[in-house]
C-alpha atoms as a PDB file:
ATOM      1  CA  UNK A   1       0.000   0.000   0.000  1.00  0.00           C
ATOM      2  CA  UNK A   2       2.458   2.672   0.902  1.00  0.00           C
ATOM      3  CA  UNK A   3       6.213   2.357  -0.566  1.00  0.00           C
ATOM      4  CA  UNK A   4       9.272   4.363  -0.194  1.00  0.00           C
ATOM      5  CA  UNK A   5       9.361   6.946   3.219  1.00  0.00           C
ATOM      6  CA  UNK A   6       6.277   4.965   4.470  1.00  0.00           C
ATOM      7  CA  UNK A   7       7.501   1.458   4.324  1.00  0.00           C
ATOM      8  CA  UNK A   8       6.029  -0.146   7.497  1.00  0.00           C
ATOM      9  CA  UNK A   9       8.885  -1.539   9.787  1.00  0.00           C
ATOM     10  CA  UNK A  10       8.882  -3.157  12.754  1.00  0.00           C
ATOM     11  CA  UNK A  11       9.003  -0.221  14.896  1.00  0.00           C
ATOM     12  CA  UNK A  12       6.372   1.247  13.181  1.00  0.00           C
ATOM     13  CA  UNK A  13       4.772  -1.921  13.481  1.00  0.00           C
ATOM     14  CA  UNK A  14       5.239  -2.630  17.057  1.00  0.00           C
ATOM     15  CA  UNK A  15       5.056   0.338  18.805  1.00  0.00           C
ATOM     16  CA  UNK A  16       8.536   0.451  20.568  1.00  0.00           C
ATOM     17  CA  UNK A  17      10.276   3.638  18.740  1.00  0.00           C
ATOM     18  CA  UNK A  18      12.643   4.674  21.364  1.00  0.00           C
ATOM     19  CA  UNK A  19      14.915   2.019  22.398  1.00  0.00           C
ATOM     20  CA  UNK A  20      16.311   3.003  25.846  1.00  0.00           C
ATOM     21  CA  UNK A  21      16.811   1.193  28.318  1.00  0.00           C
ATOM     22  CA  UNK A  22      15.204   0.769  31.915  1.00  0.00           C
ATOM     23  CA  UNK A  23      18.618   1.159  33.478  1.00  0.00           C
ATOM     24  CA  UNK A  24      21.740   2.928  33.150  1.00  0.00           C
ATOM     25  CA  UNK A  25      24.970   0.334  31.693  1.00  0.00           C
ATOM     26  CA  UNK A  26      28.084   0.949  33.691  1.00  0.00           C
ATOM     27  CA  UNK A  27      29.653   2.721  31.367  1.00  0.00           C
ATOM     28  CA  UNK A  28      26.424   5.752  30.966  1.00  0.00           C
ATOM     29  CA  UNK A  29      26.575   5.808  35.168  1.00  0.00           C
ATOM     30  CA  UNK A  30      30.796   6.501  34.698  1.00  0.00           C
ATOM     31  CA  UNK A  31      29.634   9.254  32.054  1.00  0.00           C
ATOM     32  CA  UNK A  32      27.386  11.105  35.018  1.00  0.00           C
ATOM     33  CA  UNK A  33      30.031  10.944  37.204  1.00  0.00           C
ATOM     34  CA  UNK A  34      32.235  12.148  34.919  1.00  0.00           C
ATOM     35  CA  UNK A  35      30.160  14.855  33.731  1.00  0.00           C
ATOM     36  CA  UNK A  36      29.330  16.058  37.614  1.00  0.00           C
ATOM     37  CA  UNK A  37      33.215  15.913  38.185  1.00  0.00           C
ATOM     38  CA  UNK A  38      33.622  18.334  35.578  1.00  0.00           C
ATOM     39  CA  UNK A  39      31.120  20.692  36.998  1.00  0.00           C
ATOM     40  CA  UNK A  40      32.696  20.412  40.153  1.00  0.00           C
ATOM     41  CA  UNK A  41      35.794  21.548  38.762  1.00  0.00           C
ATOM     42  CA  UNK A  42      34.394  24.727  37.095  1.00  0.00           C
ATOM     43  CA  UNK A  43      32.509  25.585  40.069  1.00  0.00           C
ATOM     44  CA  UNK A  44      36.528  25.375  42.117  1.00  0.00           C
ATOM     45  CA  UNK A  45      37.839  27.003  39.404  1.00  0.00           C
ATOM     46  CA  UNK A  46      35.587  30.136  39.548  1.00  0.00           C
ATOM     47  CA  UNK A  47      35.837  30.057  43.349  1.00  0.00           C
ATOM     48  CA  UNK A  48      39.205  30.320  43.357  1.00  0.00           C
ATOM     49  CA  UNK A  49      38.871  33.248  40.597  1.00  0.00           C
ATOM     50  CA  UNK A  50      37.322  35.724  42.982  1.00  0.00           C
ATOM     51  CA  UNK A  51      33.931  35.765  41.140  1.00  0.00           C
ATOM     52  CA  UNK A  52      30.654  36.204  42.813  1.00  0.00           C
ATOM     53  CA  UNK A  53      27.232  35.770  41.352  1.00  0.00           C
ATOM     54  CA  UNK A  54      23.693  34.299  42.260  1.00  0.00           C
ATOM     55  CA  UNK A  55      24.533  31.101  40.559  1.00  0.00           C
ATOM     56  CA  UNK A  56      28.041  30.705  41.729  1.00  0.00           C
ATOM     57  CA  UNK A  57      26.506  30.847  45.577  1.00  0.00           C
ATOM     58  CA  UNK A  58      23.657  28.637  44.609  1.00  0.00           C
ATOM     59  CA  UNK A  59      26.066  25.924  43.085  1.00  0.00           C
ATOM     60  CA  UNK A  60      28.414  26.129  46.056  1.00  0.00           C
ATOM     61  CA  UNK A  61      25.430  24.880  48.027  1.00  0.00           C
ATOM     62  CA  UNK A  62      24.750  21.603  46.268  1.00  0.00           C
ATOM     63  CA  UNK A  63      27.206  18.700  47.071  1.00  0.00           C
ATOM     64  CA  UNK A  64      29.795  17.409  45.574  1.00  0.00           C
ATOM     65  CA  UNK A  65      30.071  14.327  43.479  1.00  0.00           C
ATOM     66  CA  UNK A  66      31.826  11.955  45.741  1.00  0.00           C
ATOM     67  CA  UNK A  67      29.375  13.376  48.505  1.00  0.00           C
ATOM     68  CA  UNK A  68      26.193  12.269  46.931  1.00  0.00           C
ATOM     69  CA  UNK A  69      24.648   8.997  47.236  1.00  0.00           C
ATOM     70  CA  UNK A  70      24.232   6.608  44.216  1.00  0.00           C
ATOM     71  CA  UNK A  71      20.728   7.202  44.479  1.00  0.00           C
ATOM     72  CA  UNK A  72      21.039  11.089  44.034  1.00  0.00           C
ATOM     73  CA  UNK A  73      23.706  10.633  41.313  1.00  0.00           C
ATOM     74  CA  UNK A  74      21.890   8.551  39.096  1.00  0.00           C
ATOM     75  CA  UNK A  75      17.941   9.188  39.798  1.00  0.00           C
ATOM     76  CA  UNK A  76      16.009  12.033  40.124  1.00  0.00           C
ATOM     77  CA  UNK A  77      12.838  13.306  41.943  1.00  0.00           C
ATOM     78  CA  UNK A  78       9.522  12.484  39.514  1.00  0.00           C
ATOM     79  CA  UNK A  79       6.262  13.510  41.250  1.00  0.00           C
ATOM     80  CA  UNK A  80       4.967  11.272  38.415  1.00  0.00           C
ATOM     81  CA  UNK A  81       6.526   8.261  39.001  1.00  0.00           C
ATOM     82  CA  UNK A  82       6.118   4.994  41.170  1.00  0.00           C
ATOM     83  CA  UNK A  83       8.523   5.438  44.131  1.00  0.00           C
ATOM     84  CA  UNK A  84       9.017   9.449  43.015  1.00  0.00           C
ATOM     85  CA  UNK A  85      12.330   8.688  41.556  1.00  0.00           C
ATOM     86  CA  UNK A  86      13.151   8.559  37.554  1.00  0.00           C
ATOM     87  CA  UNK A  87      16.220   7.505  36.336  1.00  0.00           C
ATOM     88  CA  UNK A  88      18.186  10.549  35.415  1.00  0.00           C
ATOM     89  CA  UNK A  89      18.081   8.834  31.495  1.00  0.00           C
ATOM     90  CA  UNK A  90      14.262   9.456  30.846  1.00  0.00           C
ATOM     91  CA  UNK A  91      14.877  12.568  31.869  1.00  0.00           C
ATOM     92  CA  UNK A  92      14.654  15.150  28.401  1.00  0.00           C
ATOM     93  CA  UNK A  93      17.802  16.759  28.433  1.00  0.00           C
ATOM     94  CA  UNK A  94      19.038  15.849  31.910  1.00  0.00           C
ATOM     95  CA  UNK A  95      23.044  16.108  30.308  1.00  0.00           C
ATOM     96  CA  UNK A  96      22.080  19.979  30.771  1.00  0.00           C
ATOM     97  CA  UNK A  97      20.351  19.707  33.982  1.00  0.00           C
ATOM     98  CA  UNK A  98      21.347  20.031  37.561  1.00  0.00           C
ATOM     99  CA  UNK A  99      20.337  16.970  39.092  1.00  0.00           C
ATOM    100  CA  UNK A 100      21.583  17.858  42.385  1.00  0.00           C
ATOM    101  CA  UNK A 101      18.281  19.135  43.428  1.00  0.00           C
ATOM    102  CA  UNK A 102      15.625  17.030  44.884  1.00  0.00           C
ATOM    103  CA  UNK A 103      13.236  17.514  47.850  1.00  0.00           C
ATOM    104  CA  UNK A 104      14.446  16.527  51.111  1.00  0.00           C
ATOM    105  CA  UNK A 105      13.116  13.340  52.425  1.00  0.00           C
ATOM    106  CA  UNK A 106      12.654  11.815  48.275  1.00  0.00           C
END
């Protein structure tokens, strides 16, 4: 019936478009902790600098990477969500995200 751009294919098919996974591989959670070492880093970097701003003060307040629990570091708070935690993954755009952040007690 259709040909070329509208070929059916399996995902089109089945349903299951976006294949990612339920949990993070070893090698995404090393990326995250990575990627929140390197924000620590700027953050000492402009400390040491002499620089004040709003943001700097707010980001001096969050923890540290090797002070944050594995649950913080890979998970984040999701009103939504069985158990109010979402894996920092489902999250759109959470590679530009604080996610540092989450209610106290969740």
């Amino acid at each position: 019936m259709f040909g070329g751009a509208f070929k059916p294919s399996l995902p089109s098919l089945g349903g299951l478009l976006w294949k990612n996974p339920w949990r993070l591989s070893a090698t995404r959670k090393s990326r995250v902790r990575t990627r929140l070492r390197a924000v620590d880093d700027v953050i000492a970097t402009l400390t040491k600098s002499n620089v004040e701003c709003h943001a700097l003060q707010r980001a001096l307040a969050l923890p540290r990477e090797e002070h944050m629990l594995a649950k913080d570091k890979y998970t984040t708070f999701s009103k939504h969500d069985r158990g109010f935690r979402k894996s920092v993954h489902k999250v759109p755009k959470w590679t530009r995200l604080t996610i540092r952040e989450n209610p106290v007690g969740y």
